[in-house]
PDB file of N, CA and C in Angstrom:
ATOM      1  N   UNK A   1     118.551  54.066  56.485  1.00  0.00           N
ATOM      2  CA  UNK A   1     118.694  53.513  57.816  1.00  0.00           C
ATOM      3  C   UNK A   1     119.683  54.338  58.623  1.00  0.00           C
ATOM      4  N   UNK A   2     119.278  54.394  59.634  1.00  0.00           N
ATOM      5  CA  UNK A   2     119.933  55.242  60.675  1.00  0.00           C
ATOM      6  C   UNK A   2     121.554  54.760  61.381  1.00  0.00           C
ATOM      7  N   UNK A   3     122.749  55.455  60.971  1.00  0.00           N
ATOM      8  CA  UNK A   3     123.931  55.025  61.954  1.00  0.00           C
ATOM      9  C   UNK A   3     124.621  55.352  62.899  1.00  0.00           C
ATOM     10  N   UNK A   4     125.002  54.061  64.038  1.00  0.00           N
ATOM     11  CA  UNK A   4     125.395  54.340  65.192  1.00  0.00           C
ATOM     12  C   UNK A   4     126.747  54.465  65.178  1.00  0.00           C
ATOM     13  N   UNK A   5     127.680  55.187  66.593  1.00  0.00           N
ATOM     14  CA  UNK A   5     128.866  54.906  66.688  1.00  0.00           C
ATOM     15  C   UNK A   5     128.769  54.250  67.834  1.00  0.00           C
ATOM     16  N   UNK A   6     129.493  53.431  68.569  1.00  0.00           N
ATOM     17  CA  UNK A   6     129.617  52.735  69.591  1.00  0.00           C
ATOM     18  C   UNK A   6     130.729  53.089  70.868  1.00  0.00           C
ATOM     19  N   UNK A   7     130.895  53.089  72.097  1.00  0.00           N
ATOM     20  CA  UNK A   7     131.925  53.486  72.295  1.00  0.00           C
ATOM     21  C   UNK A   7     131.756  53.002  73.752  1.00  0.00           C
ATOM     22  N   UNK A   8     133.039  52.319  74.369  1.00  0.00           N
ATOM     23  CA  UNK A   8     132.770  52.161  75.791  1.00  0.00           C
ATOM     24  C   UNK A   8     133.720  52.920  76.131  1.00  0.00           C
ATOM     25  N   UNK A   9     133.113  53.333  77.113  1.00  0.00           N
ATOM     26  CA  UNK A   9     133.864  54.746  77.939  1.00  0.00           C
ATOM     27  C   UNK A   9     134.759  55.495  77.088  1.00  0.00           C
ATOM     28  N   UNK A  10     135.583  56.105  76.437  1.00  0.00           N
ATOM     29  CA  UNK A  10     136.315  56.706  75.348  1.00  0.00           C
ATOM     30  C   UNK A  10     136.570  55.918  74.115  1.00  0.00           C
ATOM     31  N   UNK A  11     136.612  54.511  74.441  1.00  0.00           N
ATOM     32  CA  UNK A  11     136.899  53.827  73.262  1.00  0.00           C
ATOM     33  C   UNK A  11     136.419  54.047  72.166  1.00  0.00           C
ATOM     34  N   UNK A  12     136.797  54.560  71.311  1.00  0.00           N
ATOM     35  CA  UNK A  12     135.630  53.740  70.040  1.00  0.00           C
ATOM     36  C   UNK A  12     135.553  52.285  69.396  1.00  0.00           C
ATOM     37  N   UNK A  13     134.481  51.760  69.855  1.00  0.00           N
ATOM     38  CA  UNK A  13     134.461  50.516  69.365  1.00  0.00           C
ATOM     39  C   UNK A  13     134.043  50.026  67.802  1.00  0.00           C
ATOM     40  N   UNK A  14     132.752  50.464  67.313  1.00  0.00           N
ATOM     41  CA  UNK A  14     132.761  50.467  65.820  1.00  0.00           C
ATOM     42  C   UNK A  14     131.279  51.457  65.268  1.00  0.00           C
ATOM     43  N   UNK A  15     130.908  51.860  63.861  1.00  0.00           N
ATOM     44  CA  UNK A  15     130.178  52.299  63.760  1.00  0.00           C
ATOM     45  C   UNK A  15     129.236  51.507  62.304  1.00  0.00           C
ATOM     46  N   UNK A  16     127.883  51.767  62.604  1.00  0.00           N
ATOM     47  CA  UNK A  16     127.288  50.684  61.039  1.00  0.00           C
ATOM     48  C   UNK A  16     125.984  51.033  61.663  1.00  0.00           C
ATOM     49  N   UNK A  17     124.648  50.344  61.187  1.00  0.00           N
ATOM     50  CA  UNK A  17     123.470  50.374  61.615  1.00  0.00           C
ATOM     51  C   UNK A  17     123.444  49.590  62.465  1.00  0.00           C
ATOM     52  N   UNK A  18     122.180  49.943  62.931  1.00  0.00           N
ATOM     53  CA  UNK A  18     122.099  49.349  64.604  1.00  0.00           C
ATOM     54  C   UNK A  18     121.935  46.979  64.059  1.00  0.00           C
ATOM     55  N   UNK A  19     121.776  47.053  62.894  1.00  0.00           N
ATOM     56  CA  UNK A  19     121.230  45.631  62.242  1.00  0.00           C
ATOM     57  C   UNK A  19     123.252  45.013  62.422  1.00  0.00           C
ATOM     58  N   UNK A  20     124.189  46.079  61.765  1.00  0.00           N
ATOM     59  CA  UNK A  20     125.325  45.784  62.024  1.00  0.00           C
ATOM     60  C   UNK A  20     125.984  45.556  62.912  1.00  0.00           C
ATOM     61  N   UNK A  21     125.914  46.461  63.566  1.00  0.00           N
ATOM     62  CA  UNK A  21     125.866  46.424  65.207  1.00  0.00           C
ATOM     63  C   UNK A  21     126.044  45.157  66.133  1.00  0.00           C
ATOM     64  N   UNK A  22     125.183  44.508  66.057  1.00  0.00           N
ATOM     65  CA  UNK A  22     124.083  43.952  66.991  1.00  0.00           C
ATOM     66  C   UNK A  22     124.786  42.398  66.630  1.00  0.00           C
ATOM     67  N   UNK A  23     124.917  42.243  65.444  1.00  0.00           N
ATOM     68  CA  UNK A  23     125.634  41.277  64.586  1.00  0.00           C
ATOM     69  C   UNK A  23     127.026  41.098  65.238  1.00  0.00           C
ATOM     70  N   UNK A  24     127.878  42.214  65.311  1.00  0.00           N
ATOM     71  CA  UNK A  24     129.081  42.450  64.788  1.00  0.00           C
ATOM     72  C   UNK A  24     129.574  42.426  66.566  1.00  0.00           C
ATOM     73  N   UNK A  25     128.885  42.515  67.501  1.00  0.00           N
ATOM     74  CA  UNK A  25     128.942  42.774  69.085  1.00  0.00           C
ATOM     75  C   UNK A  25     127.801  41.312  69.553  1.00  0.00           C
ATOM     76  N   UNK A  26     127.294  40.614  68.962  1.00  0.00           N
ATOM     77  CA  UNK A  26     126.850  40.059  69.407  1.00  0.00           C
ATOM     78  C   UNK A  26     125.499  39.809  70.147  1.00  0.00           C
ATOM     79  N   UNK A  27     125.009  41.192  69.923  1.00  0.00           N
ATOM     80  CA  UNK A  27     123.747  41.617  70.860  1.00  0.00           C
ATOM     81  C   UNK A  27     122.465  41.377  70.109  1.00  0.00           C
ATOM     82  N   UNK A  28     121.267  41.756  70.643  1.00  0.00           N
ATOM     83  CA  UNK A  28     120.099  42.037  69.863  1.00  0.00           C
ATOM     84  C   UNK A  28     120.166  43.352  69.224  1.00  0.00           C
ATOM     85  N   UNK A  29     119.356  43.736  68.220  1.00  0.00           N
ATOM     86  CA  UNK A  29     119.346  45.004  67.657  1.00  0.00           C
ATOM     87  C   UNK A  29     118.994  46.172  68.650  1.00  0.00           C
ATOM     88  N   UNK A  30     117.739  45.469  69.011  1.00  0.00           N
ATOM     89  CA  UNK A  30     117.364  46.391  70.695  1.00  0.00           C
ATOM     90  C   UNK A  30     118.187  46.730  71.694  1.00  0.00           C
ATOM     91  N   UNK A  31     118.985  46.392  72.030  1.00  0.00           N
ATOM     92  CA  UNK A  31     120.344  46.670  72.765  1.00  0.00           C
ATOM     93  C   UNK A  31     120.737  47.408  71.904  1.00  0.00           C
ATOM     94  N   UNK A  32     121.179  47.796  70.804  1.00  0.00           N
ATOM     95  CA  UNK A  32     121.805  48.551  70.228  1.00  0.00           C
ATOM     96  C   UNK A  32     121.488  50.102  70.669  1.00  0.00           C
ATOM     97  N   UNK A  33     119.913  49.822  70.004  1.00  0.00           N
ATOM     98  CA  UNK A  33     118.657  51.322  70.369  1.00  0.00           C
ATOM     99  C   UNK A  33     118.666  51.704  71.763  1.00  0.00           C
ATOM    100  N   UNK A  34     118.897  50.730  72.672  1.00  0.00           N
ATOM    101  CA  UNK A  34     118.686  50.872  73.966  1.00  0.00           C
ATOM    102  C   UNK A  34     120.084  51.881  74.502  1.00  0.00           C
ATOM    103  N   UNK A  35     121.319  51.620  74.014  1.00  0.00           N
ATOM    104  CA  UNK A  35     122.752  51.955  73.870  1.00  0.00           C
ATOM    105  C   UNK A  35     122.498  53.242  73.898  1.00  0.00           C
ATOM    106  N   UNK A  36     121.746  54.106  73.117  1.00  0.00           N
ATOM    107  CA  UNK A  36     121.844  55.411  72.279  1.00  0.00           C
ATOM    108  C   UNK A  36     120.451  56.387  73.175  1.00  0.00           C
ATOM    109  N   UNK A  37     119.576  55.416  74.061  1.00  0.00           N
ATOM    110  CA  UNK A  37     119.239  55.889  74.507  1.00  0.00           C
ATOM    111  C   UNK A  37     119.245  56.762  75.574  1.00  0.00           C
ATOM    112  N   UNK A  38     118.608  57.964  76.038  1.00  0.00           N
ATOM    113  CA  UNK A  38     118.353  58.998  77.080  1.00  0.00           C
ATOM    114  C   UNK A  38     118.859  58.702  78.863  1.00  0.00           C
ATOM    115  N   UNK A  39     118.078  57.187  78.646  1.00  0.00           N
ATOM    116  CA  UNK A  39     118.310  56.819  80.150  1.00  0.00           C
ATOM    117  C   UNK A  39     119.347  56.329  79.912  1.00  0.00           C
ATOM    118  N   UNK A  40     120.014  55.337  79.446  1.00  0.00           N
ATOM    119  CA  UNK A  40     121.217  54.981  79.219  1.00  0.00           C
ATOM    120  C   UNK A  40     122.308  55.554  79.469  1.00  0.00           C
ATOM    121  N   UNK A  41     122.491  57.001  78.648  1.00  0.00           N
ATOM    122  CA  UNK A  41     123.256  57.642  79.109  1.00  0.00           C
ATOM    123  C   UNK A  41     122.984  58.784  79.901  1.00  0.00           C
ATOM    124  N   UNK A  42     122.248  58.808  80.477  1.00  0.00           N
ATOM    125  CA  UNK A  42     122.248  59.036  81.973  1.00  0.00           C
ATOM    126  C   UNK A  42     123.046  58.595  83.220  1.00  0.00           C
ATOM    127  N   UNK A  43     122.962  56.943  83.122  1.00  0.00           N
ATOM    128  CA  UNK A  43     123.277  56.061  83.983  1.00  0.00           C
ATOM    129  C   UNK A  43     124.721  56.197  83.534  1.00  0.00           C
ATOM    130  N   UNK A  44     125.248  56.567  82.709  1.00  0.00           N
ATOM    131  CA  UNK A  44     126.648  56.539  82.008  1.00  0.00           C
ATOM    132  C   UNK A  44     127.782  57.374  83.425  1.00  0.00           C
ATOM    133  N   UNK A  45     128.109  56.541  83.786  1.00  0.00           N
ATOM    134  CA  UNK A  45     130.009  57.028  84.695  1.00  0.00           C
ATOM    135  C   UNK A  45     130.979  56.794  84.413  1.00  0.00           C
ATOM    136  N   UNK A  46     131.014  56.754  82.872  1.00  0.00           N
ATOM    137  CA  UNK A  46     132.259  57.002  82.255  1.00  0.00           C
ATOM    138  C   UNK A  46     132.804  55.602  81.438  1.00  0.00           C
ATOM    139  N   UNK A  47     132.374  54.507  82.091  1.00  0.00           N
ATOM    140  CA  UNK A  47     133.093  53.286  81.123  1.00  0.00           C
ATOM    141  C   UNK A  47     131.920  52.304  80.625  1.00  0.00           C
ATOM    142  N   UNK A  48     130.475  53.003  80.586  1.00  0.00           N
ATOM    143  CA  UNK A  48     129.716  52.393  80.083  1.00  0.00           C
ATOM    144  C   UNK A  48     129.597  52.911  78.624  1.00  0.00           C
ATOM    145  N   UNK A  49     128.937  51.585  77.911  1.00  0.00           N
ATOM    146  CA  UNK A  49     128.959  51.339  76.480  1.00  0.00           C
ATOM    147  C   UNK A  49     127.555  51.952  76.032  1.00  0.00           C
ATOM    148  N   UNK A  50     127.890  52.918  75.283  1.00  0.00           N
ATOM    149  CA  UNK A  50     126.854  53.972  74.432  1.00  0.00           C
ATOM    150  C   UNK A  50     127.050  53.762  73.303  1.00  0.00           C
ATOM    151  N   UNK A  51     126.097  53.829  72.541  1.00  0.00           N
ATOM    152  CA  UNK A  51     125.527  54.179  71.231  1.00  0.00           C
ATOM    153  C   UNK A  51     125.286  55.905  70.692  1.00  0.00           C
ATOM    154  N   UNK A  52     125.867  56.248  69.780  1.00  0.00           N
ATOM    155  CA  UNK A  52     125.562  57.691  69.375  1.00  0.00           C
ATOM    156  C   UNK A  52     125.128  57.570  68.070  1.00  0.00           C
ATOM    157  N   UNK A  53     123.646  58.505  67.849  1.00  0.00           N
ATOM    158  CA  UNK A  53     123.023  58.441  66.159  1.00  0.00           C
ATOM    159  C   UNK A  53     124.248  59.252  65.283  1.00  0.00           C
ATOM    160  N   UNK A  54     124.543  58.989  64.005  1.00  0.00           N
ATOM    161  CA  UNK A  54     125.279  59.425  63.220  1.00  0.00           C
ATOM    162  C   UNK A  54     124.456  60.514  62.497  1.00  0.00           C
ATOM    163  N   UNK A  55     124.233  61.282  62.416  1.00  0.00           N
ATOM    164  CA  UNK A  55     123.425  61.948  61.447  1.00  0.00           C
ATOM    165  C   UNK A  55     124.237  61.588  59.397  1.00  0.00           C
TER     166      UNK A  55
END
């Protein structure tokens, strides 16, 4: 399974699978995926909350 790091605007907030995640923040898992996505961080100006894949 694939892991994320989390981070709003510099913060780091936490890192686990997106199933941990989602749990652990409260969200759906899909929000998680959505986090890490292309458009997402696009829209990103600095204090929005991203998702990054861990290899």
């Amino acid at each position: 399974m694939a892991e994320y790091a989390v981070y709003k605007g510099d913060k780091f907030i936490d890192q686990g699978t997106a199933d941990y995640l989602a749990d652990r923040l409260g969200v759906k898992r899909a929000t998680i995926i959505w986090l890490q996505s292309p458009t997402n961080l696009k829209r990103d100006k600095g204090n929005r909350m991203v998702a990054v894949k861990v290899d």
